[in-house]
N, C-alpha and C. Protein backbone atom coordinates (compact mmCIF):
# COMPACT_ATOMS: atom_id res chain seq x y z
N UNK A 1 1.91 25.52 -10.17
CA UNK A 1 0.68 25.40 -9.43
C UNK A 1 -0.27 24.39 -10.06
N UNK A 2 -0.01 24.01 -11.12
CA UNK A 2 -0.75 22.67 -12.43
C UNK A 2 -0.66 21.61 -11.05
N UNK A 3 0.32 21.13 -10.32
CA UNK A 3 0.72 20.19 -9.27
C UNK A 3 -0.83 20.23 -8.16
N UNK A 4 -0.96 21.64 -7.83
CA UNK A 4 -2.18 21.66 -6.44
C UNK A 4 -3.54 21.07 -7.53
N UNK A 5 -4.00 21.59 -8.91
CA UNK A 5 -4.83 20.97 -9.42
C UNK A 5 -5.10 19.67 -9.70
N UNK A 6 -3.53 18.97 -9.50
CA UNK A 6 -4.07 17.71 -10.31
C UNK A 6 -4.34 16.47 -9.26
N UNK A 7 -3.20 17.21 -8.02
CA UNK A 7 -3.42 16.42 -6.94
C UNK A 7 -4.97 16.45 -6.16
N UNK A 8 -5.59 17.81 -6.03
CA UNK A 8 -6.81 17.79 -5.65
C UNK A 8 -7.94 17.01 -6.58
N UNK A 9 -7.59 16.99 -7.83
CA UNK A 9 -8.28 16.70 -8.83
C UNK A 9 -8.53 15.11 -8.39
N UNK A 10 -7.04 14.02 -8.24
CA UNK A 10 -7.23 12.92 -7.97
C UNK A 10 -7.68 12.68 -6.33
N UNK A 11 -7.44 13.79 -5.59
CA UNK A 11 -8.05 13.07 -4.03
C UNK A 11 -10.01 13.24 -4.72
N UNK A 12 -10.34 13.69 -5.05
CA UNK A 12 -11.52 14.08 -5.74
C UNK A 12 -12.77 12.93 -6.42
N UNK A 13 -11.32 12.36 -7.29
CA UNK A 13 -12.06 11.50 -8.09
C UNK A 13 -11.66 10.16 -7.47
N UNK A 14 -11.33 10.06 -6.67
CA UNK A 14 -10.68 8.46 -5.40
C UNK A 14 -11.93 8.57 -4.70
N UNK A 15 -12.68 9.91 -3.93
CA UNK A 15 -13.69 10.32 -3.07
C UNK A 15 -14.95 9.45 -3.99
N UNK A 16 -14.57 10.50 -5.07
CA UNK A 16 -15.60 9.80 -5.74
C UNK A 16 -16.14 8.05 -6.56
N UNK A 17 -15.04 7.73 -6.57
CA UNK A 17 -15.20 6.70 -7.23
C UNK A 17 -15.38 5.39 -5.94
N UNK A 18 -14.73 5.66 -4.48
CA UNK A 18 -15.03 5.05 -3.55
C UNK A 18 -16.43 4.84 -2.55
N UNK A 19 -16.90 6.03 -2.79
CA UNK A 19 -17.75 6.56 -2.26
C UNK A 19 -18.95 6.43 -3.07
N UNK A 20 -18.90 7.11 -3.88
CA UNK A 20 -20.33 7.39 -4.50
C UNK A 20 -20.75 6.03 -5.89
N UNK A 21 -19.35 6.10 -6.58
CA UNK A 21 -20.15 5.19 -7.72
C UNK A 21 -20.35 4.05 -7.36
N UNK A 22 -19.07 3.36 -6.35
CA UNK A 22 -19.68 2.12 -5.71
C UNK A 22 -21.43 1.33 -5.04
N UNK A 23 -21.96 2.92 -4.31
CA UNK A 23 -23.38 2.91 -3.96
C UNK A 23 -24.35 3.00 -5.21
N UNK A 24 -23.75 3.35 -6.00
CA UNK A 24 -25.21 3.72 -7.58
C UNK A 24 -25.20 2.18 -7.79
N UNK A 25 -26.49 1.55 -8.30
CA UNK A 25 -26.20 0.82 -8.86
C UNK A 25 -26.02 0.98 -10.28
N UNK A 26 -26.69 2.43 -10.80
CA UNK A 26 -26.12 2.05 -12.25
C UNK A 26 -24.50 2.34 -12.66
N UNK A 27 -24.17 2.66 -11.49
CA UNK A 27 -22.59 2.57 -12.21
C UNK A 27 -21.85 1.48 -11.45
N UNK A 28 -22.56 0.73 -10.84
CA UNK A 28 -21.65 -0.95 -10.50
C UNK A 28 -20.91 -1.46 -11.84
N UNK A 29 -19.37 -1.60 -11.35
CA UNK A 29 -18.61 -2.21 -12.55
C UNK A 29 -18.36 -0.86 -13.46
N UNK A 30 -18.20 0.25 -13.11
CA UNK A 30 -17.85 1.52 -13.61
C UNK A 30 -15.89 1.69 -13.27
N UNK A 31 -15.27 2.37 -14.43
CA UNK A 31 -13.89 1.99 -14.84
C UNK A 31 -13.27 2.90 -13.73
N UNK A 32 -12.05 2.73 -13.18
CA UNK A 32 -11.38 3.72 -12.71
C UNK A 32 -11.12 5.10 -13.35
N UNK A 33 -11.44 5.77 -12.30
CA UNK A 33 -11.58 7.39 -13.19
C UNK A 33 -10.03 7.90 -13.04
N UNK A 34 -9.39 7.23 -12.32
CA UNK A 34 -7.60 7.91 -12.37
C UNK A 34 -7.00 7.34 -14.03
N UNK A 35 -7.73 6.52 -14.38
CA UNK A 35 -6.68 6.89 -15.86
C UNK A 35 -7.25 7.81 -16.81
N UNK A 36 -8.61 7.98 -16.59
CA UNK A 36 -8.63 9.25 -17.35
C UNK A 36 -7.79 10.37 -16.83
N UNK A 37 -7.08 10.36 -15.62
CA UNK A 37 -6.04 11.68 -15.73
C UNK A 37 -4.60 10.97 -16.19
N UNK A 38 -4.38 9.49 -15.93
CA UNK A 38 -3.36 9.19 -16.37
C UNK A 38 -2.80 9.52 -18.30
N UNK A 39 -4.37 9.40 -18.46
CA UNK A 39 -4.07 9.68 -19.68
C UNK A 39 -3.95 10.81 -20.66
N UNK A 40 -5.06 11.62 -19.29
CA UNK A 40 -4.95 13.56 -19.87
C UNK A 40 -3.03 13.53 -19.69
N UNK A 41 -2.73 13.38 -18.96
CA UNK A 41 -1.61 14.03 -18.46
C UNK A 41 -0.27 12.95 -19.54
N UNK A 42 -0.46 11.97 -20.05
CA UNK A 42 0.25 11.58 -21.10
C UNK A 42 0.13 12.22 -22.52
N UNK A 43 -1.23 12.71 -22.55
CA UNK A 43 -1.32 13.58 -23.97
C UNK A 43 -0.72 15.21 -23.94
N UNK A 44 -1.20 15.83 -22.70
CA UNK A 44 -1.23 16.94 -23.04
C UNK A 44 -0.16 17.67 -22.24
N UNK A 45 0.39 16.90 -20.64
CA UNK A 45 1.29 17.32 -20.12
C UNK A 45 2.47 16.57 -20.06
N UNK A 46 3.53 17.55 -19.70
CA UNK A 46 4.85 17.36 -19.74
C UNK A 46 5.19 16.04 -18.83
N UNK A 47 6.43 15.39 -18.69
CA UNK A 47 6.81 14.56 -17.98
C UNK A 47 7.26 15.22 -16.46
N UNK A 48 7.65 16.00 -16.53
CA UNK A 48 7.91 16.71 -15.34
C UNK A 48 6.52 17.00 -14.45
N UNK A 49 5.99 17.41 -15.21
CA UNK A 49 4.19 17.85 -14.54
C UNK A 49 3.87 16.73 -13.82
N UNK A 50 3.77 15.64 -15.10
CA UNK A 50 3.07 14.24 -14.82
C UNK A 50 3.49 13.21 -13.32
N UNK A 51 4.97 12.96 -13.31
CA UNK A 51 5.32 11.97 -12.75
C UNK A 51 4.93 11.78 -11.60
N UNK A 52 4.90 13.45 -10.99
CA UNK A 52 4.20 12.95 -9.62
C UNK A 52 3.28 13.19 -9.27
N UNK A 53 2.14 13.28 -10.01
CA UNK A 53 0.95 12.68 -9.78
C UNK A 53 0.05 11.77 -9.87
N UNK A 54 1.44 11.06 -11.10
CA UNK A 54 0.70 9.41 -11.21
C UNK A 54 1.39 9.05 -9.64
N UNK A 55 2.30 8.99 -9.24
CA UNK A 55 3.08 8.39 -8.59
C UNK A 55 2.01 8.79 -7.25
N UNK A 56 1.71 10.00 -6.95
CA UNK A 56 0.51 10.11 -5.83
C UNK A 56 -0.51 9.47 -6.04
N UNK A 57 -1.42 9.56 -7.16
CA UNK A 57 -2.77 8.64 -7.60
C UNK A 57 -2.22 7.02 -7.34
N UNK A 58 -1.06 6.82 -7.45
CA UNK A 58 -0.68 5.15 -7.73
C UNK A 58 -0.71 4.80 -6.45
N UNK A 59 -0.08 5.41 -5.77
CA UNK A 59 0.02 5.37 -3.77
C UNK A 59 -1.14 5.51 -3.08
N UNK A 60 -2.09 6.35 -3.26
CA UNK A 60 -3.28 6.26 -3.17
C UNK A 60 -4.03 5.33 -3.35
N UNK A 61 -4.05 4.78 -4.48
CA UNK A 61 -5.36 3.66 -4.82
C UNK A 61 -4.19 2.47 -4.26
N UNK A 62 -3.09 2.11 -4.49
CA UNK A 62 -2.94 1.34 -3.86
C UNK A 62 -3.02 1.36 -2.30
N UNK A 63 -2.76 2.09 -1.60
CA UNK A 63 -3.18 2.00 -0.47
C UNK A 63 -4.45 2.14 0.44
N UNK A 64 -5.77 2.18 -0.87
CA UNK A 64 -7.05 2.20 -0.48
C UNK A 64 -7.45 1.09 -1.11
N UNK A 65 -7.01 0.20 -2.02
CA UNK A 65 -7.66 -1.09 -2.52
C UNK A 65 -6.80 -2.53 -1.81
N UNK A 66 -7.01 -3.60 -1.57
CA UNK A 66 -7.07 -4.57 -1.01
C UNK A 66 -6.39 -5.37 -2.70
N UNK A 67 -5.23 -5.08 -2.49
CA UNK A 67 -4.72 -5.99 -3.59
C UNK A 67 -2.88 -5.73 -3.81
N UNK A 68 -2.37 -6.43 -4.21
CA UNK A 68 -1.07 -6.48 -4.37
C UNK A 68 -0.82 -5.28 -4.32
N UNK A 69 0.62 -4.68 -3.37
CA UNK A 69 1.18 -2.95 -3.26
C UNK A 69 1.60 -2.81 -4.39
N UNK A 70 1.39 -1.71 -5.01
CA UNK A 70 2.04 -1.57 -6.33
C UNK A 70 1.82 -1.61 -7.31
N UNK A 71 0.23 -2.41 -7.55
CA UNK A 71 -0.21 -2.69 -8.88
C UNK A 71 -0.80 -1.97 -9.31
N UNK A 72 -1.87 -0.91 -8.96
CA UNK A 72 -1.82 0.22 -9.59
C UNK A 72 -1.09 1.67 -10.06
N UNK A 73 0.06 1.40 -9.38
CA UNK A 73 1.13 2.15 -9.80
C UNK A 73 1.87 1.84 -10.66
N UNK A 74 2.05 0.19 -10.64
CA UNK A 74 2.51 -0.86 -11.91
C UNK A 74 1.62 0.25 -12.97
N UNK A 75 0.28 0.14 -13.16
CA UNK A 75 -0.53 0.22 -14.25
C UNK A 75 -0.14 1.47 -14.76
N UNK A 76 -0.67 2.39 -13.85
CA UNK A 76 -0.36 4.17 -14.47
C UNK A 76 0.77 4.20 -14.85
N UNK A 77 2.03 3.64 -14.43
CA UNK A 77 2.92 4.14 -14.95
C UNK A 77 3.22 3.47 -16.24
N UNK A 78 2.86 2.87 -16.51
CA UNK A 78 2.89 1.40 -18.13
C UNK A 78 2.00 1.90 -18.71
N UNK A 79 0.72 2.83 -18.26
CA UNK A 79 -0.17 3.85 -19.11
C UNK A 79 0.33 4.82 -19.87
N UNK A 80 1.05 5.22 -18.96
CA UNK A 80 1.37 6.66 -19.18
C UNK A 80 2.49 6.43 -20.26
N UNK A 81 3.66 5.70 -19.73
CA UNK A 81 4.51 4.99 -20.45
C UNK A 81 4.10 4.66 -22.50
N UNK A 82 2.41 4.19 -22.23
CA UNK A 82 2.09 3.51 -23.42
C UNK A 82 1.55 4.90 -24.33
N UNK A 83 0.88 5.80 -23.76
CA UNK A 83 0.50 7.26 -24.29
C UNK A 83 1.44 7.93 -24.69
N UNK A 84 2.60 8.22 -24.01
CA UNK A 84 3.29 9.28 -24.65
C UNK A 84 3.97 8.80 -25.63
N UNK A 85 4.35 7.11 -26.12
CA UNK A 85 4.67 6.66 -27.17
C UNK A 85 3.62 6.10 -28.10
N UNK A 86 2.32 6.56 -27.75
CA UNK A 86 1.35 6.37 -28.76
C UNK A 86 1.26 7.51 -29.35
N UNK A 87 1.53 8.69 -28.92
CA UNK A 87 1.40 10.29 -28.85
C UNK A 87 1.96 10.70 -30.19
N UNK A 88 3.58 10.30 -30.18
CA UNK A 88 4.22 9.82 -31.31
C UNK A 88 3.82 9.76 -32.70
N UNK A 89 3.13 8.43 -32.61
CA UNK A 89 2.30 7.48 -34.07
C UNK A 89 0.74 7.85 -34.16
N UNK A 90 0.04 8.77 -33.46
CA UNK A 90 -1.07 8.76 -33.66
C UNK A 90 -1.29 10.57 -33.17
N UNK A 91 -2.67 10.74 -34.21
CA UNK A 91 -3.24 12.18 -34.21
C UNK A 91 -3.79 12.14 -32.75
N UNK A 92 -3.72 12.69 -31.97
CA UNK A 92 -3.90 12.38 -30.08
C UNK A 92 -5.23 13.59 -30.28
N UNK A 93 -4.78 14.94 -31.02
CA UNK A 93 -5.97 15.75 -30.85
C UNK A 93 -7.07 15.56 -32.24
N UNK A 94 -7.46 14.10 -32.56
CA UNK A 94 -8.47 13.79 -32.75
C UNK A 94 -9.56 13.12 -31.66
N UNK A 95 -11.45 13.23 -31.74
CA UNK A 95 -11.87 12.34 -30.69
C UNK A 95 -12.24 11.23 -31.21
N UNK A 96 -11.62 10.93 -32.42
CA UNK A 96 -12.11 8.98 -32.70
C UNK A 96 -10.55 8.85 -31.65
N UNK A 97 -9.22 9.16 -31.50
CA UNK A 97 -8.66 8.74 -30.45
C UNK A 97 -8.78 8.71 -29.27
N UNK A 98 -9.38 9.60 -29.00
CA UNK A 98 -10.23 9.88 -27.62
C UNK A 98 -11.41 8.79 -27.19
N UNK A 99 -11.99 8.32 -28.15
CA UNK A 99 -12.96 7.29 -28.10
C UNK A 99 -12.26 6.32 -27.48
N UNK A 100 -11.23 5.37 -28.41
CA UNK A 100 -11.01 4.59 -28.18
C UNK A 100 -9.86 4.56 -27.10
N UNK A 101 -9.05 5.77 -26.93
CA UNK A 101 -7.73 5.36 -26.13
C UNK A 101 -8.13 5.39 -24.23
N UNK A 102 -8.87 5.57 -23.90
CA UNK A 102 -9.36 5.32 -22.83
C UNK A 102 -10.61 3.99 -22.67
N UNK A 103 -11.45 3.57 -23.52
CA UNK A 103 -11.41 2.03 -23.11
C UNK A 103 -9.98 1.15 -23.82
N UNK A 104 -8.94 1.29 -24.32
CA UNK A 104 -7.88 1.00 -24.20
C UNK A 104 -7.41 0.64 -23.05
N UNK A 105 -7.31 1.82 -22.33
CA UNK A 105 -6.66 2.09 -21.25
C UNK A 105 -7.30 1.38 -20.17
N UNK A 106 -8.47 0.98 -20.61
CA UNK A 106 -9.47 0.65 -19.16
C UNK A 106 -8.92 -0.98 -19.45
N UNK A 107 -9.23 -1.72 -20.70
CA UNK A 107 -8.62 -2.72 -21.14
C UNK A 107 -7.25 -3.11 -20.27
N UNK A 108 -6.09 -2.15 -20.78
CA UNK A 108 -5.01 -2.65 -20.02
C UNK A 108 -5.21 -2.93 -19.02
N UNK A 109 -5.80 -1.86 -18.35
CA UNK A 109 -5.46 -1.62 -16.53
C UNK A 109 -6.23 -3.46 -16.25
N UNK A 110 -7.28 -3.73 -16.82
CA UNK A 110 -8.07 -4.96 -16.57
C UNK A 110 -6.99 -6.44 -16.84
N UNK A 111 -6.43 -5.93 -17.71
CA UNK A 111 -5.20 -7.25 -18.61
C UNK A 111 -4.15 -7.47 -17.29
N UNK A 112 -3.61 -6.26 -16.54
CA UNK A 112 -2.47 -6.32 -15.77
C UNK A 112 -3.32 -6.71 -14.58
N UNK A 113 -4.42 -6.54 -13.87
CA UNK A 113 -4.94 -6.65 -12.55
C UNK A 113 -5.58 -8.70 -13.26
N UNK A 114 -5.87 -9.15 -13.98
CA UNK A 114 -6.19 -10.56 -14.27
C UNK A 114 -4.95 -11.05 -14.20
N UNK A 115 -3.59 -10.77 -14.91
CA UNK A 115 -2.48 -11.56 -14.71
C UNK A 115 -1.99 -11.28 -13.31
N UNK A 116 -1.53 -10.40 -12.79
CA UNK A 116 -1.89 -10.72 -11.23
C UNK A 116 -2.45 -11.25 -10.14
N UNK A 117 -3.41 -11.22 -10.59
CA UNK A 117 -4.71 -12.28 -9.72
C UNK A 117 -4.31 -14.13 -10.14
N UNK A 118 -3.89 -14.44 -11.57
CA UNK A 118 -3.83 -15.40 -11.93
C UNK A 118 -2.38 -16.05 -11.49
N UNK A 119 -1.13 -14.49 -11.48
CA UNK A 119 -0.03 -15.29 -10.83
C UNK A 119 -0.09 -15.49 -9.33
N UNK A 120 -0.71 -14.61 -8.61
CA UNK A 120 -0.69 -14.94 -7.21
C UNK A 120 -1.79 -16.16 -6.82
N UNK A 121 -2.79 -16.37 -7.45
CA UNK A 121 -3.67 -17.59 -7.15
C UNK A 121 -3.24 -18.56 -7.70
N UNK A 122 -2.61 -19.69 -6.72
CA UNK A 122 -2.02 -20.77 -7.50
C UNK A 122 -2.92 -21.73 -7.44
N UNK A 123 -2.89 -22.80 -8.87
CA UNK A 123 -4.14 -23.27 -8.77
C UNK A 123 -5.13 -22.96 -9.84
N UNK A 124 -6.48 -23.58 -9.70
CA UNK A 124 -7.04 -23.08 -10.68
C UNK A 124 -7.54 -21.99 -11.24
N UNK A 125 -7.37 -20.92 -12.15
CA UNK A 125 -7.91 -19.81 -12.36
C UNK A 125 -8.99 -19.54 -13.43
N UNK A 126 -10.63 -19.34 -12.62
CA UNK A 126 -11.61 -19.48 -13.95
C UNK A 126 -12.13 -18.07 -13.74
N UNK A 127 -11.81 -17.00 -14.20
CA UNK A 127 -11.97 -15.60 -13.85
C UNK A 127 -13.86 -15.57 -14.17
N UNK A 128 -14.94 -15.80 -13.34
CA UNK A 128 -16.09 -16.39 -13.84
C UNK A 128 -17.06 -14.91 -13.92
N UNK A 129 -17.61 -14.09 -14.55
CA UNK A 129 -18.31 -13.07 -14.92
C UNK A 129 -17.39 -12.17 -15.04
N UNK A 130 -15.86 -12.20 -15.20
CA UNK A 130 -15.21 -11.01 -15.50
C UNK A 130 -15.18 -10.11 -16.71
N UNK A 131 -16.04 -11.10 -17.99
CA UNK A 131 -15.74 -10.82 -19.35
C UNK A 131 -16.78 -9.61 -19.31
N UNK A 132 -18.25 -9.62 -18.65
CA UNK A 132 -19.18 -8.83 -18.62
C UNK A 132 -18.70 -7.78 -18.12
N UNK A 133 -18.28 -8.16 -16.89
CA UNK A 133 -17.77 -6.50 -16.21
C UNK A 133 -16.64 -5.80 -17.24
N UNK A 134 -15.32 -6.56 -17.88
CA UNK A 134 -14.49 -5.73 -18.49
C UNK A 134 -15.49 -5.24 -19.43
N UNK A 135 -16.58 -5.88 -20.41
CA UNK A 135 -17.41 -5.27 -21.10
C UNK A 135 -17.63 -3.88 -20.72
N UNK A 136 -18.23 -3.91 -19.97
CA UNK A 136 -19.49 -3.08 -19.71
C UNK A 136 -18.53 -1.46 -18.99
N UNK A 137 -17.34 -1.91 -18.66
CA UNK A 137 -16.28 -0.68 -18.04
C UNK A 137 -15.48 -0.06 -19.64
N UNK A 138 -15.55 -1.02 -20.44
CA UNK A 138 -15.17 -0.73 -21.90
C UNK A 138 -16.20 0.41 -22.36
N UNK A 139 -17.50 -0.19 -22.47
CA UNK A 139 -18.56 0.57 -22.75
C UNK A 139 -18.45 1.72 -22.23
N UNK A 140 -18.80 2.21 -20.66
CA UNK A 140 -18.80 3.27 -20.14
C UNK A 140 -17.42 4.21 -20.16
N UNK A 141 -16.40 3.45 -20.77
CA UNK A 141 -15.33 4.51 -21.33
C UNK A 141 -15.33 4.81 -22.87
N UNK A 142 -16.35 4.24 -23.54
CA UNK A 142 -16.24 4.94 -24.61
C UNK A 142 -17.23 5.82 -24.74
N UNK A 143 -17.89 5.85 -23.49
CA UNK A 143 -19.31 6.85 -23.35
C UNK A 143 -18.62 8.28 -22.93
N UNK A 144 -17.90 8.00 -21.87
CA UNK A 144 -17.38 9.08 -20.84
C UNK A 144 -15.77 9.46 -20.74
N UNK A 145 -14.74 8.63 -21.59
CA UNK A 145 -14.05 8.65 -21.36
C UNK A 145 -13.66 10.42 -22.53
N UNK A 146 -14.21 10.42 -23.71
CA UNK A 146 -13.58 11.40 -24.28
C UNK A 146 -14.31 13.27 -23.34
N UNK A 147 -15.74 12.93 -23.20
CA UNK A 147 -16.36 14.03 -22.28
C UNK A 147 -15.38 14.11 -20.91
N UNK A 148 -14.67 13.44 -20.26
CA UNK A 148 -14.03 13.46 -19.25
C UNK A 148 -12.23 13.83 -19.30
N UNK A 149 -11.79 13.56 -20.79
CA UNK A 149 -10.92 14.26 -20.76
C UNK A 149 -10.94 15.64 -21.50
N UNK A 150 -12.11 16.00 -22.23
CA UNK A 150 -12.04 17.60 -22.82
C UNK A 150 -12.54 18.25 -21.45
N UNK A 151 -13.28 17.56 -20.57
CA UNK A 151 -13.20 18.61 -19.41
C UNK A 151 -12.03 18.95 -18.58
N UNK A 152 -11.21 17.91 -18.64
CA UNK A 152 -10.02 17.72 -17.86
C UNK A 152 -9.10 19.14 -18.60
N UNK A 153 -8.84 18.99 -19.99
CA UNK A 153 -8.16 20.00 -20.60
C UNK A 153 -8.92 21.50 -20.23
N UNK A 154 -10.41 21.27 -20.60
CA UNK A 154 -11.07 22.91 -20.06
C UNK A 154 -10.76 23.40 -18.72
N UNK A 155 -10.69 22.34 -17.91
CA UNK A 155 -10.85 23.49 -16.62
C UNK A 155 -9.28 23.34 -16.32
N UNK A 156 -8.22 22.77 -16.92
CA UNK A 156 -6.79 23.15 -16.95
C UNK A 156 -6.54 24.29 -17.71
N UNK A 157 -7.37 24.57 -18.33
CA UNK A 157 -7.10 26.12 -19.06
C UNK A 157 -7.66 26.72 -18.19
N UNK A 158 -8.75 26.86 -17.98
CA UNK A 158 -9.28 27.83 -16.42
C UNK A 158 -8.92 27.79 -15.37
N UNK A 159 -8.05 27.09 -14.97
CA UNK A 159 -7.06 27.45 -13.36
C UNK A 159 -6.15 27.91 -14.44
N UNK A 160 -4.63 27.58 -15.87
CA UNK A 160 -4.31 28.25 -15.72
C UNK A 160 -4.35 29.89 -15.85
N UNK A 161 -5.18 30.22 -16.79
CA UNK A 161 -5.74 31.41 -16.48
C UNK A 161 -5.84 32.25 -15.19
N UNK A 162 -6.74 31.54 -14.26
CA UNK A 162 -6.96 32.33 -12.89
C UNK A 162 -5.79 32.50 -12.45
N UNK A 163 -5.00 31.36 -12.53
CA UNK A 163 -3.48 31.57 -11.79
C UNK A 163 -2.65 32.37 -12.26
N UNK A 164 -3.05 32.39 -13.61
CA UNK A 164 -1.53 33.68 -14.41
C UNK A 164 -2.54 35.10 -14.03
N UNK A 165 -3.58 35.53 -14.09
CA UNK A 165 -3.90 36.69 -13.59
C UNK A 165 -3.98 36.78 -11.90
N UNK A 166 -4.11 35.92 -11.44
CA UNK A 166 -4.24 35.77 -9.71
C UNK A 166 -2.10 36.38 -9.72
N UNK A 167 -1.91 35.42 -10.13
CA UNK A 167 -0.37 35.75 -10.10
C UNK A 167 0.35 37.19 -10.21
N UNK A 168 -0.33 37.74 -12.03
CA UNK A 168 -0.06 38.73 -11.95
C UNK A 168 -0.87 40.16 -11.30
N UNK A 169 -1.85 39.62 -10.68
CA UNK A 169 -2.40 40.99 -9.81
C UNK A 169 -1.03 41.31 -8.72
N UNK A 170 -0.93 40.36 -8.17
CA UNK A 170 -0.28 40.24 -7.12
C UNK A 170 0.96 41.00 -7.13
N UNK A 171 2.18 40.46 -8.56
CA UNK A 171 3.16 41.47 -8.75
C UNK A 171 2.55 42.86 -9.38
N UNK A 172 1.80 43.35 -9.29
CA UNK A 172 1.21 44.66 -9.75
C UNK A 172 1.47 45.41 -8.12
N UNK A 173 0.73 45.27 -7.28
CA UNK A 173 0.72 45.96 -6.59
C UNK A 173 1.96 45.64 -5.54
């Protein structure tokens, strides 16, 4: 049942990140909020859990953003890919990793969507105020990115909870 949470979780944060942060202006140039689950779900969940909900989040944003099919599914999955073999070599349940591995992550996702843009635009490529915006999406993931995945882990302990007692009321009676 981890599957109904994570999928609602990302129609959620697509709502939100389409919808609402786009209109703020103080969060113009604010990072995609699907790798903060790409990346909860490389630290803390299984591969089985994971795959298909990057693979839904990836289908999703690609099919709500105006850019090459695939490239955000390219990304999450080369995320996720890069976490569980960072997982490996590094203390994951420290938050100086937490700090940094999500503007990491915001980094990549920015590295793979510029070489894209640069192989499909043939011709000259002067990417002109992009350095500010990757800035400033760096910034706001090292603000929000570690508060956004200890919530991600808290309220995955509180559905599973509800669900193992929701569950077991049920075989009781």
């Amino acid at each position: 049942m981890n599957y109904l949470l994570y999928f609602f979780l990302c129609l959620v944060l697509i709502l939100i990140q389409t919808t609402v942060i786009h209109n703020l202006p103080l969060f113009k140039g604010f990072y995609d909020l699907l790798i903060v689950v790409v990346i909860f779900l490389g630290l803390y969940r299984n591969l089985r859990e994971s795959i298909s909900v990057i693979l839904f989040a990836g289908f999703m944003m690609d099919n709500l953003y105006n850019g090459p099919f695939g490239l955000y599914l390219t990304v999450y999955l080369w995320l996720y890919a890069c976490i569980r073999w960072s997982s490996v070599y590094f203390n994951v349940r420290s938050i100086l990793f937490l700090a940094f591995i999500v503007p990491a992550g915001v980094l990549f996702e920015n590295i793979i969507f510029l070489g894209s843009f640069a192989m499909f635009n043939s011709g000259s490529f002067h990417p002109s105020g992009i350095y500010g915006v990757v800035a400033k999406q760096i910034i706001w993931a090292m603000i929000t990115g570690p508060v956004l995945i200890m919530l991600l882990n808290f309220s995955h302990s509180i559905w599973s909870r509800w669900f193992n007692m929701h569950v077991a009321g049920q075989k009781e009676q």
